[in-house]
N, C-alpha and C. Protein backbone atom coordinates (compact mmCIF):
# COMPACT_ATOMS: atom_id res chain seq x y z
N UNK A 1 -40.30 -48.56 -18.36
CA UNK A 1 -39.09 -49.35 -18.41
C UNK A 1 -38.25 -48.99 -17.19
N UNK A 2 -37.80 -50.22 -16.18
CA UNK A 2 -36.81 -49.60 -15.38
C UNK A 2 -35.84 -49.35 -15.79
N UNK A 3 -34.85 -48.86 -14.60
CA UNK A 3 -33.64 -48.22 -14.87
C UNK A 3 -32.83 -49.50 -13.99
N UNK A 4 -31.78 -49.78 -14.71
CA UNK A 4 -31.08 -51.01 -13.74
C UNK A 4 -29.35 -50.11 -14.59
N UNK A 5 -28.60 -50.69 -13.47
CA UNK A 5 -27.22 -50.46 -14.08
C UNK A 5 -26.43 -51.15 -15.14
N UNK A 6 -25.89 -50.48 -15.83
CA UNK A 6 -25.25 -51.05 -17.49
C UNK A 6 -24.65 -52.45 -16.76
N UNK A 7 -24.32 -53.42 -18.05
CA UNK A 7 -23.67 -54.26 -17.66
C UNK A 7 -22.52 -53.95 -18.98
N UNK A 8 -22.43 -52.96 -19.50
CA UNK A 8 -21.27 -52.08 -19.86
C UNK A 8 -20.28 -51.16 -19.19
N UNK A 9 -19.05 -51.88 -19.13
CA UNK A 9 -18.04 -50.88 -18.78
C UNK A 9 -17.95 -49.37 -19.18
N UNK A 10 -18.58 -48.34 -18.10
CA UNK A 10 -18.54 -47.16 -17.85
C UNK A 10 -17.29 -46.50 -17.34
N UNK A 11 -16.46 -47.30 -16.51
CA UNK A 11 -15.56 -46.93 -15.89
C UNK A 11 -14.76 -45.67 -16.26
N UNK A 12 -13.88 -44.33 -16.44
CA UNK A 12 -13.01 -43.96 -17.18
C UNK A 12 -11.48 -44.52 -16.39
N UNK A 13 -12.05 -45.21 -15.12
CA UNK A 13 -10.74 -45.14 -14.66
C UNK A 13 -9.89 -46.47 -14.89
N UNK A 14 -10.32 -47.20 -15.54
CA UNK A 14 -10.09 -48.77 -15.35
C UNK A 14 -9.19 -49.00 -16.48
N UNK A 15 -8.37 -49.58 -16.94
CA UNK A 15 -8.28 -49.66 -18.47
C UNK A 15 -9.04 -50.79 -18.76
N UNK A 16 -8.42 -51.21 -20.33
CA UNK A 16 -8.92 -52.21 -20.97
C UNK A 16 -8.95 -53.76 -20.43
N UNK A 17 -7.76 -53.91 -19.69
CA UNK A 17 -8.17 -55.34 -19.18
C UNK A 17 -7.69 -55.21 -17.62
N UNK A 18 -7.89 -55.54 -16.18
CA UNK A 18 -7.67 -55.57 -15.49
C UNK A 18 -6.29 -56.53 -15.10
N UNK A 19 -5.21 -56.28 -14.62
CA UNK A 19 -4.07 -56.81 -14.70
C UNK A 19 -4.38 -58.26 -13.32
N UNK A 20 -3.70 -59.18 -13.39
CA UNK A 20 -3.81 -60.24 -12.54
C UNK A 20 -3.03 -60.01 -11.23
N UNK A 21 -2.56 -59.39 -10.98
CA UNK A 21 -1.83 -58.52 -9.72
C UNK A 21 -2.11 -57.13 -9.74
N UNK A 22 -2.83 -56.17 -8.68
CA UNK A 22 -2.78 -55.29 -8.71
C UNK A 22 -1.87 -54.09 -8.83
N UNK A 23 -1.79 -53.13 -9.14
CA UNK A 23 -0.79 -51.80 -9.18
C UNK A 23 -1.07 -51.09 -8.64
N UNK A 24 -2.32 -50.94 -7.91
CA UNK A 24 -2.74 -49.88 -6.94
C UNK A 24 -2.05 -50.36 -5.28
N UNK A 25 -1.59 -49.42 -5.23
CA UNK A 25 -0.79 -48.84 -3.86
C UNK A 25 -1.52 -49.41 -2.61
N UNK A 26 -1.09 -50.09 -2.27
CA UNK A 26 -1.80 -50.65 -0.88
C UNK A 26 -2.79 -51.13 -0.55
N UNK A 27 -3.27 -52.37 -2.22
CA UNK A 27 -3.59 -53.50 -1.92
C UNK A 27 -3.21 -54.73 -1.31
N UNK A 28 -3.20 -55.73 -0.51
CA UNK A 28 -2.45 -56.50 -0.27
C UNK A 28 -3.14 -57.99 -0.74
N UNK A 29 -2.75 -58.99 -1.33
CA UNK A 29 -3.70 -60.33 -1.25
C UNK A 29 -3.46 -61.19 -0.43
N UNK A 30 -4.50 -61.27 0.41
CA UNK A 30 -5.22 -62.31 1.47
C UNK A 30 -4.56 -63.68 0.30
N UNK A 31 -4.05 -64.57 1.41
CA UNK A 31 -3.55 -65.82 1.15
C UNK A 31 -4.20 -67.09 1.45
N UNK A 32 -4.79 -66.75 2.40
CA UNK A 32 -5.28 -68.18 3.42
C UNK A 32 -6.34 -67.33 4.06
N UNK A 33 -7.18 -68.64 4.45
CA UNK A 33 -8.71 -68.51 5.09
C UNK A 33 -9.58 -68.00 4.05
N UNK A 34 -10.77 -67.41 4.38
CA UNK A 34 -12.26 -67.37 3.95
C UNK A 34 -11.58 -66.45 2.70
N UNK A 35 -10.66 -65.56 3.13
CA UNK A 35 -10.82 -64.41 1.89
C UNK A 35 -9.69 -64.25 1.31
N UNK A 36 -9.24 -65.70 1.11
CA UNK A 36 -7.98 -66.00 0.14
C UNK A 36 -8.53 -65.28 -1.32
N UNK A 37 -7.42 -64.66 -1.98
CA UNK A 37 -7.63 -64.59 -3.12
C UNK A 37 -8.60 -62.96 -3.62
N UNK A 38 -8.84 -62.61 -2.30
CA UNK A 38 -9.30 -61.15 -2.20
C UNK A 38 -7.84 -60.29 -1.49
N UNK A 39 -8.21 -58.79 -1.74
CA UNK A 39 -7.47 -57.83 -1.16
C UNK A 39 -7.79 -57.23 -0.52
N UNK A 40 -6.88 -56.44 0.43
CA UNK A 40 -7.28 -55.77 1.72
C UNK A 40 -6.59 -54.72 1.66
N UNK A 41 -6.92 -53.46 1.64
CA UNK A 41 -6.48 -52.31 1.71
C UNK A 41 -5.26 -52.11 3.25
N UNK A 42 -4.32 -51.39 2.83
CA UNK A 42 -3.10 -50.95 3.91
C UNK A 42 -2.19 -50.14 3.42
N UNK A 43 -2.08 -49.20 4.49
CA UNK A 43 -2.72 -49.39 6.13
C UNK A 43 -4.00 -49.52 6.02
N UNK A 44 -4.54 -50.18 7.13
CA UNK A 44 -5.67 -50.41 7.41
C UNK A 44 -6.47 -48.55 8.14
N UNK A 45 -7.44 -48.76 7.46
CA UNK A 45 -8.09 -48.33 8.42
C UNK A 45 -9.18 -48.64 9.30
N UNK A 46 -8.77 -48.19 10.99
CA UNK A 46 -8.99 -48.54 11.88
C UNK A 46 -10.85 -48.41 11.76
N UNK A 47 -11.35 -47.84 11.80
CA UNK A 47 -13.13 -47.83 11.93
C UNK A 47 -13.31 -49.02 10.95
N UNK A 48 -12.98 -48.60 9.55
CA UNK A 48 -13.24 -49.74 8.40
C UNK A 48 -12.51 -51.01 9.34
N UNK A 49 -11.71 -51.31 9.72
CA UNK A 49 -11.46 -52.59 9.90
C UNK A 49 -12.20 -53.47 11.03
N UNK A 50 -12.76 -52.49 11.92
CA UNK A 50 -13.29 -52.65 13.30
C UNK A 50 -14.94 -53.09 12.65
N UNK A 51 -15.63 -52.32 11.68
CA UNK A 51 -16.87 -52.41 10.98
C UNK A 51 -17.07 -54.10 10.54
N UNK A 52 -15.71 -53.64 9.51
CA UNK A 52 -15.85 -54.67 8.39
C UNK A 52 -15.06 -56.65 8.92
N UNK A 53 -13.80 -55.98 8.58
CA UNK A 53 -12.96 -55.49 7.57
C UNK A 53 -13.33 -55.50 6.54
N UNK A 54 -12.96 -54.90 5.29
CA UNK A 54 -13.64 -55.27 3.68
C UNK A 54 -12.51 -55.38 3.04
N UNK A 55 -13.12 -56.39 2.05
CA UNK A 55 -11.77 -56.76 0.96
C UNK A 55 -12.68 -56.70 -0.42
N UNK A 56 -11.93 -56.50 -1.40
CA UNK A 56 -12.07 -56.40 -2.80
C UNK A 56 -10.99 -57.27 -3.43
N UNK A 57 -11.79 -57.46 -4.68
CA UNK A 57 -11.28 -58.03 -5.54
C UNK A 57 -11.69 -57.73 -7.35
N UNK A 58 -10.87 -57.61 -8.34
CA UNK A 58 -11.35 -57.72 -9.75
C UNK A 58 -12.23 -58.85 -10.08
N UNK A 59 -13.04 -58.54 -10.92
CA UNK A 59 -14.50 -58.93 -11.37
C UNK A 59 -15.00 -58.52 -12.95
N UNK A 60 -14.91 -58.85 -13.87
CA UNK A 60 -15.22 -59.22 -14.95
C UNK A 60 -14.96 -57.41 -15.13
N UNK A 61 -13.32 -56.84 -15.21
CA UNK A 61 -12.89 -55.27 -15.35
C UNK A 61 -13.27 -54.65 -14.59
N UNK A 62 -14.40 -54.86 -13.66
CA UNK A 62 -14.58 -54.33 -12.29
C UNK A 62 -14.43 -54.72 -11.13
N UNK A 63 -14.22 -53.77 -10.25
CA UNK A 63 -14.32 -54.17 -8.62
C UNK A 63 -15.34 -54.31 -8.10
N UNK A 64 -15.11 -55.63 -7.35
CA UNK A 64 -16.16 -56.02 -6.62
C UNK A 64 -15.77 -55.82 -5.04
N UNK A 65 -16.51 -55.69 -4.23
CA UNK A 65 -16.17 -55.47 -2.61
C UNK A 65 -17.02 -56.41 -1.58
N UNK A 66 -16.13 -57.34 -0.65
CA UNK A 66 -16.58 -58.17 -0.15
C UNK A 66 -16.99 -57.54 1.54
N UNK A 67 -17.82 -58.15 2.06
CA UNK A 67 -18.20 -57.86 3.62
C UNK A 67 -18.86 -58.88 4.79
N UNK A 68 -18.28 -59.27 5.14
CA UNK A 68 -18.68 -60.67 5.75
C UNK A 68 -19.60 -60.22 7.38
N UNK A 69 -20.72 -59.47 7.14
CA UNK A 69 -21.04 -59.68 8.13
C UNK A 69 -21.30 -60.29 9.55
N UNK A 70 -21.32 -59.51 10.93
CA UNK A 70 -21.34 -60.60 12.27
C UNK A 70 -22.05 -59.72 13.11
N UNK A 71 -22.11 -60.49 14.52
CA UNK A 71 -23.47 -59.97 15.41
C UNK A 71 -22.76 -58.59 16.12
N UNK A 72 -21.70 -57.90 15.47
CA UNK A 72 -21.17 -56.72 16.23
C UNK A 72 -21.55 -55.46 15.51
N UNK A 73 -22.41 -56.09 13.98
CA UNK A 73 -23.27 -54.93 13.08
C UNK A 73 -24.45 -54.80 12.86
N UNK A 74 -24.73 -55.71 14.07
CA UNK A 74 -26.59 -56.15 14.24
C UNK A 74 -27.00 -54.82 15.06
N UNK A 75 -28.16 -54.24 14.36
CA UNK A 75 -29.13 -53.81 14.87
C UNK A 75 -29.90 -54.16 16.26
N UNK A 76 -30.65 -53.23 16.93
CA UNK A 76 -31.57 -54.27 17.81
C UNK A 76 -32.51 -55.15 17.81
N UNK A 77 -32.85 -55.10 16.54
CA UNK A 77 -33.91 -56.24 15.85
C UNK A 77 -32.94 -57.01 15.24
N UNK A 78 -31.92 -57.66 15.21
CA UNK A 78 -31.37 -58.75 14.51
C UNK A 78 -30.38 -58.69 13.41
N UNK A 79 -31.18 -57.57 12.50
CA UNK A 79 -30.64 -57.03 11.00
C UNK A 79 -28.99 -56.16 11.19
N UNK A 80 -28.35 -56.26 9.94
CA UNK A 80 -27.48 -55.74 10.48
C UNK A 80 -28.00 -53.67 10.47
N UNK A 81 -26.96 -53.56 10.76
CA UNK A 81 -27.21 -51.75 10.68
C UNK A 81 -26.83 -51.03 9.91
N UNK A 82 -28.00 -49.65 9.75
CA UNK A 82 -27.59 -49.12 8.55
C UNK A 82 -26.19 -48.99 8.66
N UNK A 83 -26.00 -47.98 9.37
CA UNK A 83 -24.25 -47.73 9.52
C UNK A 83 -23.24 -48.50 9.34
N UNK A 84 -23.37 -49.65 9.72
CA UNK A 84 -22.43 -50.58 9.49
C UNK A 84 -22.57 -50.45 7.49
N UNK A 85 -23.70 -50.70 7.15
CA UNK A 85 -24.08 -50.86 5.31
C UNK A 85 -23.75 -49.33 4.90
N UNK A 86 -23.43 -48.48 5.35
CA UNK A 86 -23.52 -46.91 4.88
C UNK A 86 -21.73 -47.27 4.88
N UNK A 87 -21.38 -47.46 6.38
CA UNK A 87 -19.54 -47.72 6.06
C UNK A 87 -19.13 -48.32 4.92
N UNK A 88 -19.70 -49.63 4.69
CA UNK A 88 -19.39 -50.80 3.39
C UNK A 88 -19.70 -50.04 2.45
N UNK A 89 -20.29 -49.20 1.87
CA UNK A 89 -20.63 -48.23 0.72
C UNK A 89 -19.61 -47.52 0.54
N UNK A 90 -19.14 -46.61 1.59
CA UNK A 90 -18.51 -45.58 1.69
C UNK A 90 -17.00 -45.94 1.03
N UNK A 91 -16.81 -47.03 2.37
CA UNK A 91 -15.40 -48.03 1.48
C UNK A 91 -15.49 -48.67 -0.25
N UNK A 92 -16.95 -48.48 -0.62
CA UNK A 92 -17.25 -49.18 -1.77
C UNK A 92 -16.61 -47.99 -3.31
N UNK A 93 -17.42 -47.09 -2.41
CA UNK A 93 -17.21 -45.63 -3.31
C UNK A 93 -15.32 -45.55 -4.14
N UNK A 94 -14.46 -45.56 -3.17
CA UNK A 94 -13.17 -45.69 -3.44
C UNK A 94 -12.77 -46.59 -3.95
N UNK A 95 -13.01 -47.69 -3.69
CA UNK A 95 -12.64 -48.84 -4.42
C UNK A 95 -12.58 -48.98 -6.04
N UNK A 96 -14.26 -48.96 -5.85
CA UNK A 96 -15.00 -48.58 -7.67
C UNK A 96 -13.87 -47.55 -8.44
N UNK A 97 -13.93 -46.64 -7.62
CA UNK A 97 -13.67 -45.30 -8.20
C UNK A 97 -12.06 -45.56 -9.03
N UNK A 98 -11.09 -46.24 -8.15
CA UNK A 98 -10.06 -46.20 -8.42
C UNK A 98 -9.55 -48.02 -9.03
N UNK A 99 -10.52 -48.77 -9.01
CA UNK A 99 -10.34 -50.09 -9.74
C UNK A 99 -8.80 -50.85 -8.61
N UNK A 100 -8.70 -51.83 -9.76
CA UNK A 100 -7.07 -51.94 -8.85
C UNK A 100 -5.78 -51.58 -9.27
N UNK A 101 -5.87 -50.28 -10.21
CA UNK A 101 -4.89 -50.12 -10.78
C UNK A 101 -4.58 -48.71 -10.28
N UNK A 102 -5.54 -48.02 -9.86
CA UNK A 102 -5.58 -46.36 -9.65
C UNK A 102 -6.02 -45.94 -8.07
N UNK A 103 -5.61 -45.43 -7.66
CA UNK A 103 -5.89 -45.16 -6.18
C UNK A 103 -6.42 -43.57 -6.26
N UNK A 104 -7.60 -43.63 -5.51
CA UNK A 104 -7.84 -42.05 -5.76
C UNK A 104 -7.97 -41.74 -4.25
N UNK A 105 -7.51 -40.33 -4.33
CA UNK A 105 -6.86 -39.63 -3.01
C UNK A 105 -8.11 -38.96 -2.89
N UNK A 106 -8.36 -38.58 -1.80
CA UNK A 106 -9.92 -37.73 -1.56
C UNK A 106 -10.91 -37.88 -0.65
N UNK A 107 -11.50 -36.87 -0.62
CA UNK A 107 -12.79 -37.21 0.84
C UNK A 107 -14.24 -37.20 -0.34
N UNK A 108 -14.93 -38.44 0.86
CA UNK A 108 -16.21 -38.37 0.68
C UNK A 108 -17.03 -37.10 0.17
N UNK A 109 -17.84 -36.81 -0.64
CA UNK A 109 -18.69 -35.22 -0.44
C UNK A 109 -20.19 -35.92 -0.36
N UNK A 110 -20.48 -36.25 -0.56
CA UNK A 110 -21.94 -37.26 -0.90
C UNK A 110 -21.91 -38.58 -0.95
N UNK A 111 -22.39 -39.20 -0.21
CA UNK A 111 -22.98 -40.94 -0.06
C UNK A 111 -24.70 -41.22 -0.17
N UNK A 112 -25.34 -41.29 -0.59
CA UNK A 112 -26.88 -41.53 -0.36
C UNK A 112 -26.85 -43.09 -0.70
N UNK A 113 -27.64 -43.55 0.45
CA UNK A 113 -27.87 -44.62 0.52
C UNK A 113 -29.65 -44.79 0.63
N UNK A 114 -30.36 -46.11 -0.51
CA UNK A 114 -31.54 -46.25 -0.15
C UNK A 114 -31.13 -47.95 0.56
N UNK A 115 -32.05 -48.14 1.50
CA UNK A 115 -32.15 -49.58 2.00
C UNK A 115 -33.44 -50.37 1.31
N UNK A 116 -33.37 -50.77 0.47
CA UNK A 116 -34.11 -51.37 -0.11
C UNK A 116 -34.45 -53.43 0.45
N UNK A 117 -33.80 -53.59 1.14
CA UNK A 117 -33.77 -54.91 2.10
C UNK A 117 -33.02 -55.33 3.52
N UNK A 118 -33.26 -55.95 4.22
CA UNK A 118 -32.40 -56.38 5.34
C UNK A 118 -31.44 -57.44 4.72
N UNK A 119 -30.63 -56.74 5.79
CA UNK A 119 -28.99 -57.99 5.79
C UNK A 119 -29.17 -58.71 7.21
N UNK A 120 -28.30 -60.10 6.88
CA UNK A 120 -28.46 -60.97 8.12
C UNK A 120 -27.21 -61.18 8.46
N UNK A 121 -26.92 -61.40 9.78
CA UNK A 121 -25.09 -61.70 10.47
C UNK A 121 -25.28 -62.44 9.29
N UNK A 122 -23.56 -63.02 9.26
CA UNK A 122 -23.29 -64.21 8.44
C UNK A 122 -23.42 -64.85 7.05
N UNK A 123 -24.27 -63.80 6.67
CA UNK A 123 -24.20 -63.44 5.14
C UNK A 123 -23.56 -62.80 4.34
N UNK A 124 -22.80 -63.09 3.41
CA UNK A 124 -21.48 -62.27 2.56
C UNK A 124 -22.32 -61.13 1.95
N UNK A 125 -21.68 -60.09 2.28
CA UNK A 125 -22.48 -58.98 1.34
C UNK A 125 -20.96 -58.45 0.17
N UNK A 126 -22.03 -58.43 -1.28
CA UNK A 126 -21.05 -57.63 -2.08
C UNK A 126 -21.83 -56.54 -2.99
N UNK A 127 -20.53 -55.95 -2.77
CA UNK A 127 -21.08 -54.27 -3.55
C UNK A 127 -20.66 -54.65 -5.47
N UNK A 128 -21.01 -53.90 -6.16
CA UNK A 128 -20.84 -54.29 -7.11
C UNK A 128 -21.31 -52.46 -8.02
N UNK A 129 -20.10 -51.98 -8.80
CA UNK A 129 -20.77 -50.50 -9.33
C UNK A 129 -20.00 -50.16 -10.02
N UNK A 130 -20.03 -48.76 -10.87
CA UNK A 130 -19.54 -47.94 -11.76
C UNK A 130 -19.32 -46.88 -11.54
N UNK A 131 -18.09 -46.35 -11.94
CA UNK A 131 -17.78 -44.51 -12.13
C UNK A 131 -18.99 -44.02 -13.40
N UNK A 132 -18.97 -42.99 -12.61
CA UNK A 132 -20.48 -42.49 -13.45
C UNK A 132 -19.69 -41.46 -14.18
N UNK A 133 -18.60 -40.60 -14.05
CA UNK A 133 -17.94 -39.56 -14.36
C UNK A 133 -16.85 -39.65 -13.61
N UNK A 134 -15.53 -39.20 -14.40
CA UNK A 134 -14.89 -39.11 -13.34
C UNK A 134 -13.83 -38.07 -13.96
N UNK A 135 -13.61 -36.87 -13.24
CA UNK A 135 -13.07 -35.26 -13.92
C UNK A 135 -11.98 -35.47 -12.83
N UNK A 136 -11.27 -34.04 -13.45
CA UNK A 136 -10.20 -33.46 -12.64
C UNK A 136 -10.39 -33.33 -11.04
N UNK A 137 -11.26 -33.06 -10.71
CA UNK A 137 -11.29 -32.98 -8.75
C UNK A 137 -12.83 -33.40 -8.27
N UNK A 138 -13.32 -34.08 -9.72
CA UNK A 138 -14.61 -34.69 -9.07
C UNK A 138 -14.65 -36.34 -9.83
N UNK A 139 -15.05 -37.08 -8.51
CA UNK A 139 -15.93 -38.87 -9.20
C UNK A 139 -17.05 -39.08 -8.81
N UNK A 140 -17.60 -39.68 -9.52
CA UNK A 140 -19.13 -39.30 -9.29
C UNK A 140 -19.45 -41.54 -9.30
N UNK A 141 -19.76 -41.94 -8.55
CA UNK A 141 -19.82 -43.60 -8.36
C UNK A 141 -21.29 -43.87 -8.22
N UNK A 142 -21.72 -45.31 -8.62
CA UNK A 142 -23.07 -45.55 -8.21
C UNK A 142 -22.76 -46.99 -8.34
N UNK A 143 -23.53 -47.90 -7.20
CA UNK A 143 -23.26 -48.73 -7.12
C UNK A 143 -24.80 -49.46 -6.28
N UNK A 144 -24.68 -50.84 -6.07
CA UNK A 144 -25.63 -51.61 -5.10
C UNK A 144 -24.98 -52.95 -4.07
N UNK A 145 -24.87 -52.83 -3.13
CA UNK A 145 -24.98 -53.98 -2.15
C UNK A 145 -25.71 -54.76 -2.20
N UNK A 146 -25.22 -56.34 -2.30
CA UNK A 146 -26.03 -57.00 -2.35
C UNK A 146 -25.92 -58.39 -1.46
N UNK A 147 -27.03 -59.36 -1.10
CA UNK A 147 -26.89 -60.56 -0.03
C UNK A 147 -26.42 -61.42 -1.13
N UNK A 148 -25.61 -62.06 -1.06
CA UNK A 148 -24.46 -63.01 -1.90
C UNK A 148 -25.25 -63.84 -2.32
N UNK A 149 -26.50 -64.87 -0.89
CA UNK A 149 -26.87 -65.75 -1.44
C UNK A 149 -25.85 -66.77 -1.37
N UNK A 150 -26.28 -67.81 -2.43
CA UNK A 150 -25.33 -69.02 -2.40
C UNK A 150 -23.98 -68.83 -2.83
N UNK A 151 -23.31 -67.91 -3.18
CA UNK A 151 -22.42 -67.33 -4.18
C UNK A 151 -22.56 -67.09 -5.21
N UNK A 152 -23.68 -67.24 -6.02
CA UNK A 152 -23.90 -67.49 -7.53
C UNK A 152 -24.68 -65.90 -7.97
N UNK A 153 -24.33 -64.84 -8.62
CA UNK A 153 -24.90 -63.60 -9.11
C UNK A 153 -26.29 -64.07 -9.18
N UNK A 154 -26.87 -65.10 -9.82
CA UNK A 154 -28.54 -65.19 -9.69
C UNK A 154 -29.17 -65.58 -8.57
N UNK A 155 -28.67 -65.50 -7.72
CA UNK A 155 -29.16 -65.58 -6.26
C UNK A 155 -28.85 -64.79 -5.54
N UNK A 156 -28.35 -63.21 -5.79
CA UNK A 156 -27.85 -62.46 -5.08
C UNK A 156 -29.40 -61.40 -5.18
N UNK A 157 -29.30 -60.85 -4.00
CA UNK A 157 -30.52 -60.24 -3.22
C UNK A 157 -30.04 -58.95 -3.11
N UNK A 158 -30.43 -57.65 -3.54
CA UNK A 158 -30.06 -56.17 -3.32
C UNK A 158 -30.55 -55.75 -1.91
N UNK A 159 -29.99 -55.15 -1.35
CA UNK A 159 -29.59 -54.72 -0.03
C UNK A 159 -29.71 -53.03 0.31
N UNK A 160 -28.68 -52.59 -0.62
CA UNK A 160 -28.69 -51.51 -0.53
C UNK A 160 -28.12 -50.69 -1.76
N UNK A 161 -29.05 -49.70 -2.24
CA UNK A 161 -28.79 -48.97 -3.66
C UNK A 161 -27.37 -47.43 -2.65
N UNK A 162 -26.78 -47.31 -3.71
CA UNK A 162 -25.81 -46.40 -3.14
C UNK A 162 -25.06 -45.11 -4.50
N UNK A 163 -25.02 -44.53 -4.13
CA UNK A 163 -24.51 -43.26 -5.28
C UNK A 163 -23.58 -42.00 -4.45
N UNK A 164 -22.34 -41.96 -4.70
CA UNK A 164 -21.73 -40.76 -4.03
C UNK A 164 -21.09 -40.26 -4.63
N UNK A 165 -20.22 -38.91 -4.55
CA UNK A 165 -19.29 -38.07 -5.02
C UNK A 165 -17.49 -37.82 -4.39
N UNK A 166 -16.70 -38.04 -4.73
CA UNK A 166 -15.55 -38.30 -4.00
C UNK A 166 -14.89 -36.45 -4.53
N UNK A 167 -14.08 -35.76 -3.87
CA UNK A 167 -13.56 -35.05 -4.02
C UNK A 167 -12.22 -35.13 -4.03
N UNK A 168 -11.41 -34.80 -5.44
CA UNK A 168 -9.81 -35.54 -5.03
C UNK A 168 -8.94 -34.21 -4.33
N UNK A 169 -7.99 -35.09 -3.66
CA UNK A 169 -7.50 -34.53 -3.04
C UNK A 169 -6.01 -34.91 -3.19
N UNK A 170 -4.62 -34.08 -3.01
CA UNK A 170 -3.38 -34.54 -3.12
C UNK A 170 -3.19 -35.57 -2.53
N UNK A 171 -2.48 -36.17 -2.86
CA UNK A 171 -2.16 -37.45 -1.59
C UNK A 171 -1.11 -37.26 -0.97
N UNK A 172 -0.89 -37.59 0.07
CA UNK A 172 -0.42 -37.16 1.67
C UNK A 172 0.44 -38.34 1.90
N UNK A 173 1.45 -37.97 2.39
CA UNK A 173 2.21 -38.79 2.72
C UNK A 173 2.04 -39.95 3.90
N UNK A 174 2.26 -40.57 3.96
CA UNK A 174 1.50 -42.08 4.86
C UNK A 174 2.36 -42.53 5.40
N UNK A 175 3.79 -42.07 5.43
CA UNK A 175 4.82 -42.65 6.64
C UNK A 175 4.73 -42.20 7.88
């Protein structure tokens, strides 16, 4: 029997229903163009924005994370690059972790990424995952990237399997 991810809310961090405006601290919602109706983390950060940019949005009590690939994350064969898909994870990890209600403060400790397919410019990639645990100074996330496809979840193509550990950390003042 494989192992595929619950389509049960695992989360501990999420509550019961996801609110229609976020409460987490420095979401912002995109108004106009392609990624109306998604959010964008701010301040920005500069690598993530230069990569991506990536936006998220709530998704049936979870976060989902959008990535609009282009030819500045292409590989030399065409595909995009791991790195560019290891960044989109990385940004994925936090997202999950903290939903849109909770912001979690902290550094990366672990990302493993398997590549299980190629990504193409111009194809929407979305991450889609769960808090596996989530304690006093540890979150433990697992999640998968996937090729969007037509937009429709049954046409979405896995990309890249992903699992990391976040370490919290105080949060720091940002002025």
């Amino acid at each position: 029997m494989g192992l595929s991810m619950s389509e049960e809310p695992h989360d501990k961090l999420l509550p019961d229903g996801l609110e229609a405006e976020p409460t987490r601290a420095g979401l912002k919602k995109v108004t106009e163009g392609q990624w109306a109706g998604w959010y964008h983390y701010e301040p920005s950060d500069a690598f993530e924005d230069y990569t991506g940019p990536f936006y998220c949005k709530p998704e049936r009590r979870k976060m989902i994370c959008g990535f609009l690939p282009d030819d500045k994350n292409c590989n030399a064969g065409g595909n995009i690059h791991g790195g560019s898909l290891m960044t989109f994870a990385d940004y994925a990890l936090f997202m999950i972790a903290g939903g849109m209600n909770n912001e979690v403060h902290g550094v990366t400790v672990t990302c493993n990424c398997e590549f299980v397919n190629a990504a193409v410019p111009g194809k929407l990639l979305v991450a889609r995952g769960e808090v596996v645990r989530a304690g006093l100074t540890m979150v433990f996330v697992r999640g998968i990237v996937y090729d969007a496809g037509a937009g429709t979840e049954a046409e979405e193509r896995p990309v890249l399997a992903f699992s990391g550990s976040i370490k919290r950390l105080p949060a720091r003042d940002r002025g």
